[in-house]
C-alpha atoms as a PDB file:
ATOM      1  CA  UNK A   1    -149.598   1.784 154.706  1.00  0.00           C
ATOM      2  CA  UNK A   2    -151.596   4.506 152.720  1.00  0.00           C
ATOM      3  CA  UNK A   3    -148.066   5.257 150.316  1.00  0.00           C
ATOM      4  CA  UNK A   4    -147.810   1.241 149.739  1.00  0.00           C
ATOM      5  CA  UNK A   5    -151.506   1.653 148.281  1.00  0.00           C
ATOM      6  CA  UNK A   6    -150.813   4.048 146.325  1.00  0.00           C
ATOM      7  CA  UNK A   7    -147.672   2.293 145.023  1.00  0.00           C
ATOM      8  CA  UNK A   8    -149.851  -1.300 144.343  1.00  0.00           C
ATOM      9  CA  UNK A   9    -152.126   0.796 142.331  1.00  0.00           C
ATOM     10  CA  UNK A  10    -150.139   2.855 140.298  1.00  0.00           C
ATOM     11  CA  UNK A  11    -147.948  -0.197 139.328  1.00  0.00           C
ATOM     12  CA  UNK A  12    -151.654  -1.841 138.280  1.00  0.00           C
ATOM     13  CA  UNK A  13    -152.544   1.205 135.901  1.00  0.00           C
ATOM     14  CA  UNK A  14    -148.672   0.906 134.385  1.00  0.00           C
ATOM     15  CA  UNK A  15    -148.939  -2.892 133.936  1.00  0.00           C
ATOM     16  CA  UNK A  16    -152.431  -2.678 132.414  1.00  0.00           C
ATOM     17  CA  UNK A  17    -151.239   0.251 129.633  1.00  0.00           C
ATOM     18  CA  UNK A  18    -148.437  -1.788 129.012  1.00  0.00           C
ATOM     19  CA  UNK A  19    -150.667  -5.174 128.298  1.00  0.00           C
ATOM     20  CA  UNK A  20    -153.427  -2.483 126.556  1.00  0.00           C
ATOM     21  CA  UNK A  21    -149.872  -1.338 123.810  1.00  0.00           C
ATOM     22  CA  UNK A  22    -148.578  -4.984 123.385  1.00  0.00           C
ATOM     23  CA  UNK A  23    -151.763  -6.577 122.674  1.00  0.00           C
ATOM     24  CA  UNK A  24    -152.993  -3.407 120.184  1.00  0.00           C
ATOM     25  CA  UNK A  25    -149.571  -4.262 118.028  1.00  0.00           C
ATOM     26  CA  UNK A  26    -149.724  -7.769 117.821  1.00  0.00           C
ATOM     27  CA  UNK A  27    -153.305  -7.957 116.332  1.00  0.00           C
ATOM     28  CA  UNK A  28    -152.204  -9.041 112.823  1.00  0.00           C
ATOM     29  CA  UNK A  29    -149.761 -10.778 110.394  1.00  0.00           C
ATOM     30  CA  UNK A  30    -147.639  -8.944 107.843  1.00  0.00           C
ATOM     31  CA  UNK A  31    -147.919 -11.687 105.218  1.00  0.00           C
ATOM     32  CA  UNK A  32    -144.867 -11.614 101.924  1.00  0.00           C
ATOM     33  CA  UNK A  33    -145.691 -12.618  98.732  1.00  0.00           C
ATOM     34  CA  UNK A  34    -143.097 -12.592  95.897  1.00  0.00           C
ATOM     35  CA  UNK A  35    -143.144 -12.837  91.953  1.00  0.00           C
ATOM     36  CA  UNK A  36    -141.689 -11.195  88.620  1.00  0.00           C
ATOM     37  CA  UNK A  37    -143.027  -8.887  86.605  1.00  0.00           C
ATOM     38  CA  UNK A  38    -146.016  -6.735  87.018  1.00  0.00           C
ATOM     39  CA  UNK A  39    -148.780  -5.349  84.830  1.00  0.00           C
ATOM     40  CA  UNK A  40    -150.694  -2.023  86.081  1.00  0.00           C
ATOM     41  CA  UNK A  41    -153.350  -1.113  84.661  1.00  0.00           C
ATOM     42  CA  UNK A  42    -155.991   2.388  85.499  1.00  0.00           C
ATOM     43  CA  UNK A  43    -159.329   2.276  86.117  1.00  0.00           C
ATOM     44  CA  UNK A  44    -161.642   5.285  85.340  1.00  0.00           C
ATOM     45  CA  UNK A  45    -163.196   5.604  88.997  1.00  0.00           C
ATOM     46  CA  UNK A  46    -159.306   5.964  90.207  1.00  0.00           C
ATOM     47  CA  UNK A  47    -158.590   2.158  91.242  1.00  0.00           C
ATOM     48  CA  UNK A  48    -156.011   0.024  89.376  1.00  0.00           C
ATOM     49  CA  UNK A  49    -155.206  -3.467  88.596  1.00  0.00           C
ATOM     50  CA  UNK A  50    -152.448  -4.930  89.302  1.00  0.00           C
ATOM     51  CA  UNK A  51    -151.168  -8.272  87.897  1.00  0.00           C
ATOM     52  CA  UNK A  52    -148.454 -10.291  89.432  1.00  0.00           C
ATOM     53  CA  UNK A  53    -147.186 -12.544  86.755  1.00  0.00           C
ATOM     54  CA  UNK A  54    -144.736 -15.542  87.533  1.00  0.00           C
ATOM     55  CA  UNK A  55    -145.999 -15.853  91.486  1.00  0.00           C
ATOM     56  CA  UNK A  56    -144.160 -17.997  94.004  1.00  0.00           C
ATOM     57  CA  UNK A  57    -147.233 -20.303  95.238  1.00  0.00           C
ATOM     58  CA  UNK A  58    -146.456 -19.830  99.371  1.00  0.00           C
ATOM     59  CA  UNK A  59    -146.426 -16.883 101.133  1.00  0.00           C
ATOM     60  CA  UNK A  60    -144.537 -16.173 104.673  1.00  0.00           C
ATOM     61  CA  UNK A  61    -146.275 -15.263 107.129  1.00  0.00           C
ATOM     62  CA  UNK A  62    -143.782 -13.019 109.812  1.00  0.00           C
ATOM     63  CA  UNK A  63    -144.823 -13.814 113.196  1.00  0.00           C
ATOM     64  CA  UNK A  64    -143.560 -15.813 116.219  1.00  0.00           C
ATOM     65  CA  UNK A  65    -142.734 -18.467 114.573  1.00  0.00           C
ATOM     66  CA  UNK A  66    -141.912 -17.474 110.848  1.00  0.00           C
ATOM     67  CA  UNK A  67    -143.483 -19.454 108.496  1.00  0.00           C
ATOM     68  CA  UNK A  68    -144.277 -20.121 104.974  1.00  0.00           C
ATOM     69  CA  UNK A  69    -147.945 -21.417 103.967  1.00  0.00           C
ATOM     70  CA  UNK A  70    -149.510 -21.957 100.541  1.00  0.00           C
ATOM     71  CA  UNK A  71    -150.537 -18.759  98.971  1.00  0.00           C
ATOM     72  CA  UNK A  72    -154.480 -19.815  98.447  1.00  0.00           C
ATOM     73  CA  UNK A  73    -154.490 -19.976 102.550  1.00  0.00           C
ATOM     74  CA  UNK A  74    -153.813 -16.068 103.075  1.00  0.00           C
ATOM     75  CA  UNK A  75    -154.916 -14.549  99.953  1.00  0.00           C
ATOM     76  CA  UNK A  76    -158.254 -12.768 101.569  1.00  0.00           C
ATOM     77  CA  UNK A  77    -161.498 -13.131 100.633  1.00  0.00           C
ATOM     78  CA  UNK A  78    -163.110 -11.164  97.398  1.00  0.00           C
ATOM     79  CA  UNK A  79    -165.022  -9.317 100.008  1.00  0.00           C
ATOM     80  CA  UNK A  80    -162.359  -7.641 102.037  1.00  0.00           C
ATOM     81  CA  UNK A  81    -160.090  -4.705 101.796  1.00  0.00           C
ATOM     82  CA  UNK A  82    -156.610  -5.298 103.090  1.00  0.00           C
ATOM     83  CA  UNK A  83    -153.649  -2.781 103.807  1.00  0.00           C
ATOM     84  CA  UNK A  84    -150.763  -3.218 101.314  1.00  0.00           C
ATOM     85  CA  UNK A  85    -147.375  -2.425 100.484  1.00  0.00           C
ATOM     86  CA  UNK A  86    -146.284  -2.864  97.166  1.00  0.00           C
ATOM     87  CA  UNK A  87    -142.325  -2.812  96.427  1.00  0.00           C
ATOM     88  CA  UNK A  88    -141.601  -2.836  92.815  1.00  0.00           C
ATOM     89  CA  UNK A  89    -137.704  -4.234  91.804  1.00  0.00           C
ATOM     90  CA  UNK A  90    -135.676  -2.732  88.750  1.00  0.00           C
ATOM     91  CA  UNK A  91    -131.972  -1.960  88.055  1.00  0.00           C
ATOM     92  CA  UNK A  92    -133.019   1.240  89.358  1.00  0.00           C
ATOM     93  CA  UNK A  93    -133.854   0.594  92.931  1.00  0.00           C
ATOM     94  CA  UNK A  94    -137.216  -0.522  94.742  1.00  0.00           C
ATOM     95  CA  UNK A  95    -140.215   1.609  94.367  1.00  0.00           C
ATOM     96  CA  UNK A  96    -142.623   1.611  97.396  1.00  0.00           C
ATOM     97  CA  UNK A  97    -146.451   2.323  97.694  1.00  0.00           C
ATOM     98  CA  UNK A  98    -148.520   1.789 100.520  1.00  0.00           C
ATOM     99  CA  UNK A  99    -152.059   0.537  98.848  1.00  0.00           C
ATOM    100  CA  UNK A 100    -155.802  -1.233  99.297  1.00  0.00           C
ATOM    101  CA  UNK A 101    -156.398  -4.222  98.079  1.00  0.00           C
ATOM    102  CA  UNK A 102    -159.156  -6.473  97.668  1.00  0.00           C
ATOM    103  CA  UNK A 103    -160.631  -9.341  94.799  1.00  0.00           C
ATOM    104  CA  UNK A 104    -157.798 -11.136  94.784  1.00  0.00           C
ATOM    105  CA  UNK A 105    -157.631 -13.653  92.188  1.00  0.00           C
ATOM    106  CA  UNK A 106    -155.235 -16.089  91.831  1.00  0.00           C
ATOM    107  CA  UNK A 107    -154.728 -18.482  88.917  1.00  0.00           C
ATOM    108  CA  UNK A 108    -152.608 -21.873  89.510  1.00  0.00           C
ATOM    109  CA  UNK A 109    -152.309 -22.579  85.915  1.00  0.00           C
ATOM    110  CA  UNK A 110    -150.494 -19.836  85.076  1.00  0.00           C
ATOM    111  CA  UNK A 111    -148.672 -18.605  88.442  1.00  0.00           C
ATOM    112  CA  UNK A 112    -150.655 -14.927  88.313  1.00  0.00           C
ATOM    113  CA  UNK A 113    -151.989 -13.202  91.142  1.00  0.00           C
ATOM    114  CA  UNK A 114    -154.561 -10.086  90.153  1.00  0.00           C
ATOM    115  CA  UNK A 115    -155.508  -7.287  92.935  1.00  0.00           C
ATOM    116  CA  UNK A 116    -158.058  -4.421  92.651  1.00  0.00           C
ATOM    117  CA  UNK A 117    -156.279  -1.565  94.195  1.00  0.00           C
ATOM    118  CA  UNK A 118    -156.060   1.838  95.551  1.00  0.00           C
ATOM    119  CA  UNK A 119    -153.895   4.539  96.910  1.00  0.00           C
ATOM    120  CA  UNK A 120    -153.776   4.641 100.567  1.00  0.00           C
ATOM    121  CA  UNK A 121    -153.863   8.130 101.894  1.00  0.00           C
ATOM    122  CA  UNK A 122    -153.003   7.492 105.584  1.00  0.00           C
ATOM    123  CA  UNK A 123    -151.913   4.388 107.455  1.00  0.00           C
ATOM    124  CA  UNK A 124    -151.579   4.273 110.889  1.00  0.00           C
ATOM    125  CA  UNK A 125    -150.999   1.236 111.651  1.00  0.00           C
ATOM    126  CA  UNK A 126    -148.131  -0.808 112.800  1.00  0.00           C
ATOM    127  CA  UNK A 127    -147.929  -3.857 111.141  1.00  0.00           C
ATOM    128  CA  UNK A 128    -146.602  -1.823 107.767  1.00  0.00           C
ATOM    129  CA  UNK A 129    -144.946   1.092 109.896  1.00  0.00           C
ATOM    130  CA  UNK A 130    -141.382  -0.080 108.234  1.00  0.00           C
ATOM    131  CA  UNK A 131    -142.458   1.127 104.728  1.00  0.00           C
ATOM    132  CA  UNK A 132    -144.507   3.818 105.336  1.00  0.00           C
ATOM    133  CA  UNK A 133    -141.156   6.231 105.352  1.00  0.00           C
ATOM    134  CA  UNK A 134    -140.420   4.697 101.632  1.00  0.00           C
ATOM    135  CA  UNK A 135    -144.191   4.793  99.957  1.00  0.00           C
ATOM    136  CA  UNK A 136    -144.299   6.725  97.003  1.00  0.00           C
ATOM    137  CA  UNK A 137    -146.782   7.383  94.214  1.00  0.00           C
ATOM    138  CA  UNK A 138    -147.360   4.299  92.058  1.00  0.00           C
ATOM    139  CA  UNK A 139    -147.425   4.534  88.807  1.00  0.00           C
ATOM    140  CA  UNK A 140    -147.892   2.064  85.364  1.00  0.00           C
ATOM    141  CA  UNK A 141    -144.167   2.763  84.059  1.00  0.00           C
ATOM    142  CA  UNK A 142    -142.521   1.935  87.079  1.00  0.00           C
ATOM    143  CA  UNK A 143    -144.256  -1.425  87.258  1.00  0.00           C
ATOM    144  CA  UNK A 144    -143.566  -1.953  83.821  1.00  0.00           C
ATOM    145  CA  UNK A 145    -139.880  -1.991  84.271  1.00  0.00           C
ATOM    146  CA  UNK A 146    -139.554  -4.160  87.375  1.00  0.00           C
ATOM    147  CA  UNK A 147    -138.098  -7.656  87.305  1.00  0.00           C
ATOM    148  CA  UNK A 148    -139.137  -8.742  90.457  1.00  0.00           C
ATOM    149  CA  UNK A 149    -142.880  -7.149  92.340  1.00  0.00           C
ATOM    150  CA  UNK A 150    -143.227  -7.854  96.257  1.00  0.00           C
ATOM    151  CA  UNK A 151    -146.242  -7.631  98.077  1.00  0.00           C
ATOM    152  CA  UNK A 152    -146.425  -7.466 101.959  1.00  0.00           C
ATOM    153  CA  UNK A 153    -150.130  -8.099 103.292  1.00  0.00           C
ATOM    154  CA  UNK A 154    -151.393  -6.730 107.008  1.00  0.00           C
ATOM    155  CA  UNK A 155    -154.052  -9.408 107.775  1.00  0.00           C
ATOM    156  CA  UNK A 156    -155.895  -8.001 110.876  1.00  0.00           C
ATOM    157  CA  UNK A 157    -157.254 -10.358 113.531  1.00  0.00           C
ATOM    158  CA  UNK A 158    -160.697  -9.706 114.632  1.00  0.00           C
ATOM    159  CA  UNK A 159    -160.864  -9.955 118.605  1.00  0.00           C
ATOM    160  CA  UNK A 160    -162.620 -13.528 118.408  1.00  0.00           C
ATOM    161  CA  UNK A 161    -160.368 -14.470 115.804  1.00  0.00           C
ATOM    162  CA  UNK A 162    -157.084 -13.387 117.758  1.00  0.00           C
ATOM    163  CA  UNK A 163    -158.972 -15.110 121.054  1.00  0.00           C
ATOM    164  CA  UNK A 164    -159.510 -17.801 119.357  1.00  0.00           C
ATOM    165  CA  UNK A 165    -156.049 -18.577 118.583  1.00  0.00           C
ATOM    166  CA  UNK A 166    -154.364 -17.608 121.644  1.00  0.00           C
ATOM    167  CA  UNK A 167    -156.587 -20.496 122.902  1.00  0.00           C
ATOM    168  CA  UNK A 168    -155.740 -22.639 120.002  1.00  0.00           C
ATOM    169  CA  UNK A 169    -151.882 -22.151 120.403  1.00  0.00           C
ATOM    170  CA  UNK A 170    -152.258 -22.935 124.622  1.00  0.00           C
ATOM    171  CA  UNK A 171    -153.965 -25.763 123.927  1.00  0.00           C
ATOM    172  CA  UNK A 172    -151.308 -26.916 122.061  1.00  0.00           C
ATOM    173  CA  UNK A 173    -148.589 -26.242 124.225  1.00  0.00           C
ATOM    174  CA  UNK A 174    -149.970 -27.902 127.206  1.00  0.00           C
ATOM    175  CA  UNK A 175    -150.705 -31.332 125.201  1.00  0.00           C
ATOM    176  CA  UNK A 176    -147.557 -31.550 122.492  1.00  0.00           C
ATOM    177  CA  UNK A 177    -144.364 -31.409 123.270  1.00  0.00           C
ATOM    178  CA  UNK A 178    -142.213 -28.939 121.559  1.00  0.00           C
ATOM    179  CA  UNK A 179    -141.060 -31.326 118.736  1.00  0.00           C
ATOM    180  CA  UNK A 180    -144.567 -31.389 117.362  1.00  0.00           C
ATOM    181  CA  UNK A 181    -145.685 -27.665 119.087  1.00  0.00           C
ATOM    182  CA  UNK A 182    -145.015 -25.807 116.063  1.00  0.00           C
ATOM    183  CA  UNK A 183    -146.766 -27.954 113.651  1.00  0.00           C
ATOM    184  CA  UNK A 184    -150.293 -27.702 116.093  1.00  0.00           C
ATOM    185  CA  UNK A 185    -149.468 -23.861 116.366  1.00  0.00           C
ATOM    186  CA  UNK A 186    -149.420 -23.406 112.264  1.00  0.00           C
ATOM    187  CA  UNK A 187    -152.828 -25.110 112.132  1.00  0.00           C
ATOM    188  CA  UNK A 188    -153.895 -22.343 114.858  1.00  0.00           C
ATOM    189  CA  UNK A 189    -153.272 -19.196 112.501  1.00  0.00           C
ATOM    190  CA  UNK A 190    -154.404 -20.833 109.271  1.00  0.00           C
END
């Protein structure tokens, strides 16, 4: 009786580290936005700007579901500093940097997307774990010869945020059905 115990516990403490890991790596959205050509620039006090010219005006958001969104909806606000990776296209082959961003600015008129950023030194995260192998150093001349500049986003969920929609999204699969589930699940993350 004492060894079953035992047993009940121990598969308690495993099945709460296990929930403890999976909800730590799902508490954001890796978030793609594409364009052409890029312009970097160099501050003095070490940040850069970096001009997206020719943006596509949605961004995909990777999560369960995939889906695209209009790019004003994820861009983040001027106050907040977002994790970055940055994947600069050429003949050559992609160049990678792992970066901060923050005052985003986006102009409809002319399809350009501006960003304040800087160097990341460490990233731990998991969200951007697949291009952390391939960052390199950024610099102006390899922007200047891409064709085509990626940028993937790690928007963070704050704890009420991420409760918030995990109530959101039940709520809307106990009262739609799953033709019209996905649509009440998008307005959830937005």
């Amino acid at each position: 009786m004492v060894m079953k115990g035992i047993w009940i516990i121990i598969c308690i403490v495993i099945f709460s580290l296990i929930s403890i890991c999976s909800a730590d790596e799902s508490s954001g959205h890796k978030i793609l936005v594409e364009g052409g050509e890029s312009i970097l620039t160099e501050n003095e006090d070490g940040s850069m700007i970096l001009t997206i010219l020719d943006i596509i005006p949605y961004g995909v958001i990777f999560d369960d579901p995939e889906y695209i969104t209009l790019l004003e909806s994820v861009l983040p606000d001027n106050n907040v500093t977002m994790n970055a990776g940055v994947i600069f296209s050429s003949p050559d082959g992609n160049n990678v940097s792992l970066v901060q961003v923050s005052n985003p600015d986006y102009s409809v008129e002319t399809r350009n997307l501006t960003f304040v950023i800087h160097p990341l030194e460490f990233y731990e995260g998991s969200i951007l774990a697949d291009l952390k192998d391939q960052s390199e150093n950024m610099n102006s001349e390899i922007a200047r010869k891409a064709h085509a500049t990626r940028i993937f986003l790690e928007k963070g969920l704050s704890v009420s945020e991420n409760e918030d929609e995990l109530r959101c999204k039940d709520k809307c699969e106990r009262y739609n059905d799953k033709s019209t589930r996905f649509l009440c699940e998008m307005k959830c993350v937005i």
